[in-house]
C-alpha atoms as a PDB file:
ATOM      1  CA  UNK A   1     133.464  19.276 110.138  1.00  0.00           C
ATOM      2  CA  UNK A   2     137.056  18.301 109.411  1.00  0.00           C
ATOM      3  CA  UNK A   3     139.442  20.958 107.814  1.00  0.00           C
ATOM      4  CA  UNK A   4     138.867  19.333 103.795  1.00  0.00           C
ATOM      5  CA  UNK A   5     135.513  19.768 103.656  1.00  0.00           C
ATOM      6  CA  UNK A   6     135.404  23.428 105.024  1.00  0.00           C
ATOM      7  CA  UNK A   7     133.845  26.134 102.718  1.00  0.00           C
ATOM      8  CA  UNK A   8     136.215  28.788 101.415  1.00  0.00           C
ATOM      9  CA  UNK A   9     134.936  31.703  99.492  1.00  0.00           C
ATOM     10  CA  UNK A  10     137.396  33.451  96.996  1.00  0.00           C
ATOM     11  CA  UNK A  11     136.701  37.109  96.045  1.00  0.00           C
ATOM     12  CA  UNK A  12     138.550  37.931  93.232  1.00  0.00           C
ATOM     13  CA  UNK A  13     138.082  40.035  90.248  1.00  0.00           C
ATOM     14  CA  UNK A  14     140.425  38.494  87.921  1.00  0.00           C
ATOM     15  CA  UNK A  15     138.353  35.788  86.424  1.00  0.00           C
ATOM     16  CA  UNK A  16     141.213  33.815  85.680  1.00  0.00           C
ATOM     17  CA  UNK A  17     143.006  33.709  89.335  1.00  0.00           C
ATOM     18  CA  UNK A  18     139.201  32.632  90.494  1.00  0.00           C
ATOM     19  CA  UNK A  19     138.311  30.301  88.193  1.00  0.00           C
ATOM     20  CA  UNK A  20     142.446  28.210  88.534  1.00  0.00           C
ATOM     21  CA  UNK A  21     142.722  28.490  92.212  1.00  0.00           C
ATOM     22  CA  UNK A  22     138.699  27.381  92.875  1.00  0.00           C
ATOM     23  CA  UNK A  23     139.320  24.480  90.829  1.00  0.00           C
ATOM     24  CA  UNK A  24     142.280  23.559  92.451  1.00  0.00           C
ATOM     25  CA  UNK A  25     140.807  24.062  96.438  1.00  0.00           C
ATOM     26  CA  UNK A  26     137.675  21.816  94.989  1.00  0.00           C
ATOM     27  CA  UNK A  27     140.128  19.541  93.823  1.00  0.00           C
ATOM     28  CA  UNK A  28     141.899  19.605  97.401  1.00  0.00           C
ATOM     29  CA  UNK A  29     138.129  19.076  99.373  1.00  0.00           C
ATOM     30  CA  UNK A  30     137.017  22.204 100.173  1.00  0.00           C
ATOM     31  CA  UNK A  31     133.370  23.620  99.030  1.00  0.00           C
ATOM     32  CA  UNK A  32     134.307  26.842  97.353  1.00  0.00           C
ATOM     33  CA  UNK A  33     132.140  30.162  96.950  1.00  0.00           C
ATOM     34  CA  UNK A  34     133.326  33.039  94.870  1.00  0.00           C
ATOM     35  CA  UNK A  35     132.425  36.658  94.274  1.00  0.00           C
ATOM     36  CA  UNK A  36     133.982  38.852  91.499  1.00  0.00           C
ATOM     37  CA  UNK A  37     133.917  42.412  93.723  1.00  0.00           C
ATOM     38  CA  UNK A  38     133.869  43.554  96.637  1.00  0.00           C
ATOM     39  CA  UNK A  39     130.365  44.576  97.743  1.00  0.00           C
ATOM     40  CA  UNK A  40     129.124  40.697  96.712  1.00  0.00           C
ATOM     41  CA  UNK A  41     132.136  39.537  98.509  1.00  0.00           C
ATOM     42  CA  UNK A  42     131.178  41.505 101.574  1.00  0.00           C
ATOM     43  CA  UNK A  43     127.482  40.051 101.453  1.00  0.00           C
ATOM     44  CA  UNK A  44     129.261  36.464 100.912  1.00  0.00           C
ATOM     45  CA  UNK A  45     130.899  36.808 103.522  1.00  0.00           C
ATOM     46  CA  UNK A  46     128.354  37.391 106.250  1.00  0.00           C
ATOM     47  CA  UNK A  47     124.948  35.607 104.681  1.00  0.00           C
ATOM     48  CA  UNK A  48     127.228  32.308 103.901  1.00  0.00           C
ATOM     49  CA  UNK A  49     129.522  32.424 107.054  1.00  0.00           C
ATOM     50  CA  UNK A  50     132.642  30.893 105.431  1.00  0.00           C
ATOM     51  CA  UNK A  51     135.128  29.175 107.451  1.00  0.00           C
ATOM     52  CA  UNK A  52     137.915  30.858 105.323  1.00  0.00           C
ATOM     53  CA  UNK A  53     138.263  34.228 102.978  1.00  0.00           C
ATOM     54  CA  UNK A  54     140.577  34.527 100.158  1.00  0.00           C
ATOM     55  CA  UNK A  55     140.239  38.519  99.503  1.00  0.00           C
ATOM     56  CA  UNK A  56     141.888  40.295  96.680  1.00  0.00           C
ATOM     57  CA  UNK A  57     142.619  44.128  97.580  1.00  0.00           C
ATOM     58  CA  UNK A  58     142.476  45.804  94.799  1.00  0.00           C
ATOM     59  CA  UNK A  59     138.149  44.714  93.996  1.00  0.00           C
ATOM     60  CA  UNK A  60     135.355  47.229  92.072  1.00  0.00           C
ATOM     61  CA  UNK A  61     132.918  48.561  94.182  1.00  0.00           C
ATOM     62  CA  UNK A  62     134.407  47.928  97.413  1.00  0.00           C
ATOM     63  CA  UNK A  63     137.871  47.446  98.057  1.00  0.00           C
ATOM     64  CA  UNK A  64     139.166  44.725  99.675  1.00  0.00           C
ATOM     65  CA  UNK A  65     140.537  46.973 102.914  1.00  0.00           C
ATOM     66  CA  UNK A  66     136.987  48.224 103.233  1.00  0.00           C
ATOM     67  CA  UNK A  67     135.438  44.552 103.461  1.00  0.00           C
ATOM     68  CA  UNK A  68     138.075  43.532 106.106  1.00  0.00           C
ATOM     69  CA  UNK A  69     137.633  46.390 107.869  1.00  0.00           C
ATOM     70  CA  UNK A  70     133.672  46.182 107.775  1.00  0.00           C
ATOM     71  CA  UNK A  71     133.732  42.352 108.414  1.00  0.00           C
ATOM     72  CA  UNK A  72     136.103  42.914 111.627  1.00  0.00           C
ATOM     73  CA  UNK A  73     133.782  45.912 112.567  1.00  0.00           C
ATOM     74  CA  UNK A  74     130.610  43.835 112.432  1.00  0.00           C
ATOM     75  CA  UNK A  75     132.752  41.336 114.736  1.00  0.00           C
ATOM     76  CA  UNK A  76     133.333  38.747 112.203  1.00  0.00           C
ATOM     77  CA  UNK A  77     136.393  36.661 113.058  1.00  0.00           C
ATOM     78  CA  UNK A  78     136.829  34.722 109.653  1.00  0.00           C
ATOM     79  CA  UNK A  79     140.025  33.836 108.807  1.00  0.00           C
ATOM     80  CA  UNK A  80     140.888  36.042 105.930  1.00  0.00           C
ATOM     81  CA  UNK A  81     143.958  35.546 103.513  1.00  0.00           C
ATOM     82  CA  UNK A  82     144.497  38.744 101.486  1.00  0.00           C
ATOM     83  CA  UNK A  83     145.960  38.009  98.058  1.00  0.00           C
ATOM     84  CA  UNK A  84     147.289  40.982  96.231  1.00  0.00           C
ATOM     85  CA  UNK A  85     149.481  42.316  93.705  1.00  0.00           C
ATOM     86  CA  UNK A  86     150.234  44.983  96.185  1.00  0.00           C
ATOM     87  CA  UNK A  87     153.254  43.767  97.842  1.00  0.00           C
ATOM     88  CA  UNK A  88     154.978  46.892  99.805  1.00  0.00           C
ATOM     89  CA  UNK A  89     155.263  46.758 103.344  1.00  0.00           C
ATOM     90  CA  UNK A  90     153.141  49.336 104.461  1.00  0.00           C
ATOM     91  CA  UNK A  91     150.389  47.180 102.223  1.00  0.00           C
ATOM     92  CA  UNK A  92     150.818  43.776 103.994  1.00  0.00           C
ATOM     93  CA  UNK A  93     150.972  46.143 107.719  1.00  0.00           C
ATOM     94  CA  UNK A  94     148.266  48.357 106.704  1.00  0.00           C
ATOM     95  CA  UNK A  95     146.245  44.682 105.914  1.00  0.00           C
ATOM     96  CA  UNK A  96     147.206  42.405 108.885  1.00  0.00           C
ATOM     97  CA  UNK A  97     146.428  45.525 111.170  1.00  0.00           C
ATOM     98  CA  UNK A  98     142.851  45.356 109.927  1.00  0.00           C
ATOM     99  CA  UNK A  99     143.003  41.705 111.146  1.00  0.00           C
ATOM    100  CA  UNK A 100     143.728  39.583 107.774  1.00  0.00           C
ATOM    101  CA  UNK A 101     145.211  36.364 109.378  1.00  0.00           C
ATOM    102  CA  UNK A 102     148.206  35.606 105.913  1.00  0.00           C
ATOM    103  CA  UNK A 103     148.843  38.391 103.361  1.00  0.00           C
ATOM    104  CA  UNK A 104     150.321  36.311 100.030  1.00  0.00           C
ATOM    105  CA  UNK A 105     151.658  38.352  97.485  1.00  0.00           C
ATOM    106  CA  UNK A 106     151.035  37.976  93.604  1.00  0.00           C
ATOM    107  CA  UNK A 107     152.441  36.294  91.625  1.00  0.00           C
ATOM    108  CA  UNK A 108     151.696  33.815  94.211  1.00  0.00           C
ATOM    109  CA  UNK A 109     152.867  29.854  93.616  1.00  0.00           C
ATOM    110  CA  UNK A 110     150.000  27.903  94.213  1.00  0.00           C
ATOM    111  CA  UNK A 111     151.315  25.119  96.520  1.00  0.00           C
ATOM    112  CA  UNK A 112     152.810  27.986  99.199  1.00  0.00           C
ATOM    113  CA  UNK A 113     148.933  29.537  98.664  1.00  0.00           C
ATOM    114  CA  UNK A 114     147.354  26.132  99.785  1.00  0.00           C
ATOM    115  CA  UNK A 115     149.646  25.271 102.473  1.00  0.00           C
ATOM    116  CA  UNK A 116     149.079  28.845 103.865  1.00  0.00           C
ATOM    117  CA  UNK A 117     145.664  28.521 104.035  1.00  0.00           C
ATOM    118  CA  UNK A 118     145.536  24.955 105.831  1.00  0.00           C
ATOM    119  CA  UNK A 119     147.982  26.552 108.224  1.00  0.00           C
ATOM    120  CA  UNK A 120     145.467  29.188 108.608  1.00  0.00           C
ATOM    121  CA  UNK A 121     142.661  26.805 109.079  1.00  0.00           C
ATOM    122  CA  UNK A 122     144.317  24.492 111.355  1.00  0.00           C
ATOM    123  CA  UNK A 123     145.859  27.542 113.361  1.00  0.00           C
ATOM    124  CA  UNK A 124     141.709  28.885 113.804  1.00  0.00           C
ATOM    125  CA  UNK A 125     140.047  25.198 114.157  1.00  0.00           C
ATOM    126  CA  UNK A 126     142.311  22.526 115.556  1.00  0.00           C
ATOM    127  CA  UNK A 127     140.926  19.317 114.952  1.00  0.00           C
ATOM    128  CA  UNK A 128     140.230  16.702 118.067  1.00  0.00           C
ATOM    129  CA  UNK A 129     142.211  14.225 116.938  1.00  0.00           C
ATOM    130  CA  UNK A 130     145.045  16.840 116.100  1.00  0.00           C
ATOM    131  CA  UNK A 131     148.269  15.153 118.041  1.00  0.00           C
ATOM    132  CA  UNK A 132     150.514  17.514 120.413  1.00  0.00           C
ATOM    133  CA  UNK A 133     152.920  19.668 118.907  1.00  0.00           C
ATOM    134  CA  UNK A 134     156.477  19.066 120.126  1.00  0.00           C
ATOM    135  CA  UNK A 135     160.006  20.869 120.351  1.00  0.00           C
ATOM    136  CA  UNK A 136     163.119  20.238 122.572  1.00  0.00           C
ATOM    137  CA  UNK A 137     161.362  18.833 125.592  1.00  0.00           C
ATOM    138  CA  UNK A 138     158.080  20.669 125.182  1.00  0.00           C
ATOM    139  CA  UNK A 139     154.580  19.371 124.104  1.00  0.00           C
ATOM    140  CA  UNK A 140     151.874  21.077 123.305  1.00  0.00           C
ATOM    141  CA  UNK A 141     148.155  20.230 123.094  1.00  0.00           C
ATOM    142  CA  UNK A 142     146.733  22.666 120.755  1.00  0.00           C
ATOM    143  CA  UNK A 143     142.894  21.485 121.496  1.00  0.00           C
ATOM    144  CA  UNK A 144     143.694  21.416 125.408  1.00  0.00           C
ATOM    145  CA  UNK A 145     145.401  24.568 124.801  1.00  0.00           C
ATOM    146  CA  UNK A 146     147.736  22.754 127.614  1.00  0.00           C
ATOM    147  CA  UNK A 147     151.816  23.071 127.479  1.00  0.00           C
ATOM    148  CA  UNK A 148     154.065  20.572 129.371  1.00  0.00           C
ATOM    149  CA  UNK A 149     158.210  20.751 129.503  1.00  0.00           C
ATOM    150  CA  UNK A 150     159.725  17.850 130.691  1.00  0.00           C
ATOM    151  CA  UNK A 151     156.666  16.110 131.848  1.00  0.00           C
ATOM    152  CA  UNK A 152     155.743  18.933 133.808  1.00  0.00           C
ATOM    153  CA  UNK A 153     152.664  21.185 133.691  1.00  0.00           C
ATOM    154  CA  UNK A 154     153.757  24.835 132.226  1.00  0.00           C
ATOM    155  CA  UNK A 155     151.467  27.865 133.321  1.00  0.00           C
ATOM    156  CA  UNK A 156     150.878  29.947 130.207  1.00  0.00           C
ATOM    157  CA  UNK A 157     148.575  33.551 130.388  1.00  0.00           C
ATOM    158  CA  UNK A 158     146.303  33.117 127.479  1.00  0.00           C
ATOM    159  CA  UNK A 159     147.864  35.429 125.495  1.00  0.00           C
ATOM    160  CA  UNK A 160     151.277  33.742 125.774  1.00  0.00           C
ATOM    161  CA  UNK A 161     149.544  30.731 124.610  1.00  0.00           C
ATOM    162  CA  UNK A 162     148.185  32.759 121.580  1.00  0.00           C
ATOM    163  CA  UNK A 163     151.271  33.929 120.656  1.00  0.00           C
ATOM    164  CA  UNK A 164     153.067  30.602 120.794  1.00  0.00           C
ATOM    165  CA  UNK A 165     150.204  29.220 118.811  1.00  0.00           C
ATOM    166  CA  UNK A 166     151.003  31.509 116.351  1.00  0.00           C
ATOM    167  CA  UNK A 167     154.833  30.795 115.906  1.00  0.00           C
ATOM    168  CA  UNK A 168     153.796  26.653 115.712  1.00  0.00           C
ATOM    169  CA  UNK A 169     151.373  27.386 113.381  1.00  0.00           C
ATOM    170  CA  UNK A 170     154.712  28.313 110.898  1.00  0.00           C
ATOM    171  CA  UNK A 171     158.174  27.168 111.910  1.00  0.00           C
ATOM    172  CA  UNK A 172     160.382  28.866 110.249  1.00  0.00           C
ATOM    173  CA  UNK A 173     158.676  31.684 108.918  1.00  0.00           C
ATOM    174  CA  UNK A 174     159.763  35.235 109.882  1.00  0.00           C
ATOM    175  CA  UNK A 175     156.936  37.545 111.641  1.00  0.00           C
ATOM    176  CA  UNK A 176     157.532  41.190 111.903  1.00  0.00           C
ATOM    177  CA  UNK A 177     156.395  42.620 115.021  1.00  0.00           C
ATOM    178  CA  UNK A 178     153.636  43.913 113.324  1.00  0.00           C
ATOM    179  CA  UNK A 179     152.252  40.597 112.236  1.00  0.00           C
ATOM    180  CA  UNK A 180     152.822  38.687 115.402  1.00  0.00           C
ATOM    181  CA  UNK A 181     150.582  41.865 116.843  1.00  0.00           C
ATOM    182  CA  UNK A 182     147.977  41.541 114.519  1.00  0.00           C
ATOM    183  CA  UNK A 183     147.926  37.887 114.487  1.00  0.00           C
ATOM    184  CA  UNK A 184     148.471  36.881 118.369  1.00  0.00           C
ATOM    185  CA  UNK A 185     146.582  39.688 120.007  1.00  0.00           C
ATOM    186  CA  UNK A 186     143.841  40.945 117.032  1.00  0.00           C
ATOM    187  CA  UNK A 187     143.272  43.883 114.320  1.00  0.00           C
ATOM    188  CA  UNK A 188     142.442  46.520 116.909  1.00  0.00           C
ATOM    189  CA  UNK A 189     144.949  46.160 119.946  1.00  0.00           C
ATOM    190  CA  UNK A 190     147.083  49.165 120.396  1.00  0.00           C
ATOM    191  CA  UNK A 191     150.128  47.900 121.292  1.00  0.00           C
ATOM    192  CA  UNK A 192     153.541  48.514 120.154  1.00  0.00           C
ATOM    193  CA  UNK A 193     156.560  46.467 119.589  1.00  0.00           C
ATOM    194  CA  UNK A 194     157.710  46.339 122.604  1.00  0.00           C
ATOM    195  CA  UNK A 195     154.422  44.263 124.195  1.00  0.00           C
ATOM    196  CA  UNK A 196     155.797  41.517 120.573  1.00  0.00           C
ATOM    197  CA  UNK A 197     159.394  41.827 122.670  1.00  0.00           C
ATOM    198  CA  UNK A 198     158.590  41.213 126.108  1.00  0.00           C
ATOM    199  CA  UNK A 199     156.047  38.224 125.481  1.00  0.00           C
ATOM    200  CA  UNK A 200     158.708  36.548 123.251  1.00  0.00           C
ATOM    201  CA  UNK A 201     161.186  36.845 126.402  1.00  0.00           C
ATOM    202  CA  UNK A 202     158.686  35.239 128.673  1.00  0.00           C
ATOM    203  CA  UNK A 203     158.382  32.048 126.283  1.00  0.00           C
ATOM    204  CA  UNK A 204     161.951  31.830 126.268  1.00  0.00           C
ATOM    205  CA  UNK A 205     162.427  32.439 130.252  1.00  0.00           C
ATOM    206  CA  UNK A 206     159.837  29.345 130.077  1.00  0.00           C
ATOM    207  CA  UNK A 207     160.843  27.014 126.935  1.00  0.00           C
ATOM    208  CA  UNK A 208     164.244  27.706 126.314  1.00  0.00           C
ATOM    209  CA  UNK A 209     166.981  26.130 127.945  1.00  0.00           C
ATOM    210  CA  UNK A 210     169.171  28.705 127.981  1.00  0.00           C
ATOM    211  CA  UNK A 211     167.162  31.670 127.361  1.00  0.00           C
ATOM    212  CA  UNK A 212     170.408  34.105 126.595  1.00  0.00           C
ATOM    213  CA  UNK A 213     171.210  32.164 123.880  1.00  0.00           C
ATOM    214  CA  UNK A 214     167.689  30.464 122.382  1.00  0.00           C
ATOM    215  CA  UNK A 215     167.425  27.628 120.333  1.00  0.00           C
ATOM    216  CA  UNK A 216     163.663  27.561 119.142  1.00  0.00           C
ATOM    217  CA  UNK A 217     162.604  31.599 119.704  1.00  0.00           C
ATOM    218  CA  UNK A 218     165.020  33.698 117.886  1.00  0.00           C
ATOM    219  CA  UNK A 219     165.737  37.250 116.756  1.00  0.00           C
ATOM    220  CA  UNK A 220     165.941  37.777 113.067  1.00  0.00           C
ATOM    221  CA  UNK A 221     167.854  41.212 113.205  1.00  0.00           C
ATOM    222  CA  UNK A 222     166.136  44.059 111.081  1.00  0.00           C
ATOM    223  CA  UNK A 223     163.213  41.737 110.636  1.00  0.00           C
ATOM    224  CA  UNK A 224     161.181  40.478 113.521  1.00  0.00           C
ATOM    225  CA  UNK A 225     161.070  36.826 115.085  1.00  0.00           C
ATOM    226  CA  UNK A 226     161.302  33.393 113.836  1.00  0.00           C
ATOM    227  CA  UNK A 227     160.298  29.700 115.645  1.00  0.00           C
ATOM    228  CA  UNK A 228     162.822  26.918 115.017  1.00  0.00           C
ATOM    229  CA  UNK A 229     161.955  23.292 116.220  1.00  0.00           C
END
């Protein structure tokens, strides 16, 4: 199935945001499901087996924490994109640490919506035909999940490749430690900011040409980490 014609299902209460942004993912390829709260949402979600969620937090009868947290307990991996009008930090941590894969803010603009969600989608199903992702002198076969610099063959652990999947999935966005945690290693691993730290300083030790001084890996101070090609 290639990534246009993959099913999305929207739960959303406002019938408004629903009705605008299914229009506009039909109008971009994708079959769209929808469900107004969050108990149908829930039941959506694991009868239908979409290859993407859109989930509003802030549903009637079941928020939208409680269906993450039930679909990563019943060991769902969807891809969910939580779209709420609750935009404080310890909201978008409190979310990705249940194991929501974006967390978009309302107002949202629609384009940075879509083009979160391919990421998303290309990030959890890389297509066959998807060409090697390149920076500096390294290439990267996302389907191989194989990582050459130079020409040469570069040994990765799994979860460095995970992680580094993650940052090419969105140059130039900032992750907080948090969200590289949640995103790179899953909802329920217990680590702590220092595990985000010392992975990022072995992709540097192995991409970076000078790894004191990084080109492609760097430190946003106060904020987390951000990939540069």
């Amino acid at each position: 199935m290639s990534e246009q014609a993959r099913r999305i299902l929207v739960v959303e209460d406002d019938l408004s945001i629903l009705t605008g942004l299914s229009m506009n993912l039909k109008f971009e390829g994708y079959e769209v499901l929808q469900a107004q709260d969050g108990r149908a949402g829930l039941a959506k979600a694991l009868d239908e087996s979409p290859d993407l969620v859109v989930l509003d937090l802030m549903l009637p009868e079941v928020n939208g924490y409680e269906v993450l947290k039930e679909l990563r307990r019943r060991g769902r991996d969807t891809p969910v994109v939580v779209l709420s009008a609750k935009g404080q930090e310890p909201d978008k941590i409190l979310g990705l640490n249940l194991g929501a894969d974006d967390y978009v803010v309302k107002p949202f603009g629609l384009q940075e919506l879509l083009a979160r969600i391919k990421a998303v989608l290309r990030r959890r199903y890389p297509s066959a035909g998807t060409p090697p992702v390149t920076f500096g002198d390294v290439e990267v076969d996302m389907v191989g999940r194989t990582v050459a610099r130079a020409g040469k063959p570069v040994e990765l652990t799994a979860q460095e490749f995970k992680l580094l999947a993650h940052f090419l999935a969105q140059p130039g966005r900032t992750f907080t430690r948090e969200e590289l945690l949640s995103g790179a290693w899953g909802f329920d691993y217990e680590g702590s900011a220092r595990t985000v730290d010392n992975f990022v300083r072995q992709l540097r030790l192995k991409f970076e040409p000078d790894p004191e001084a990084p080109r492609h890996f760097l430190t946003v101070r106060g904020l987390g980490y951000r990939f540069d090609r």
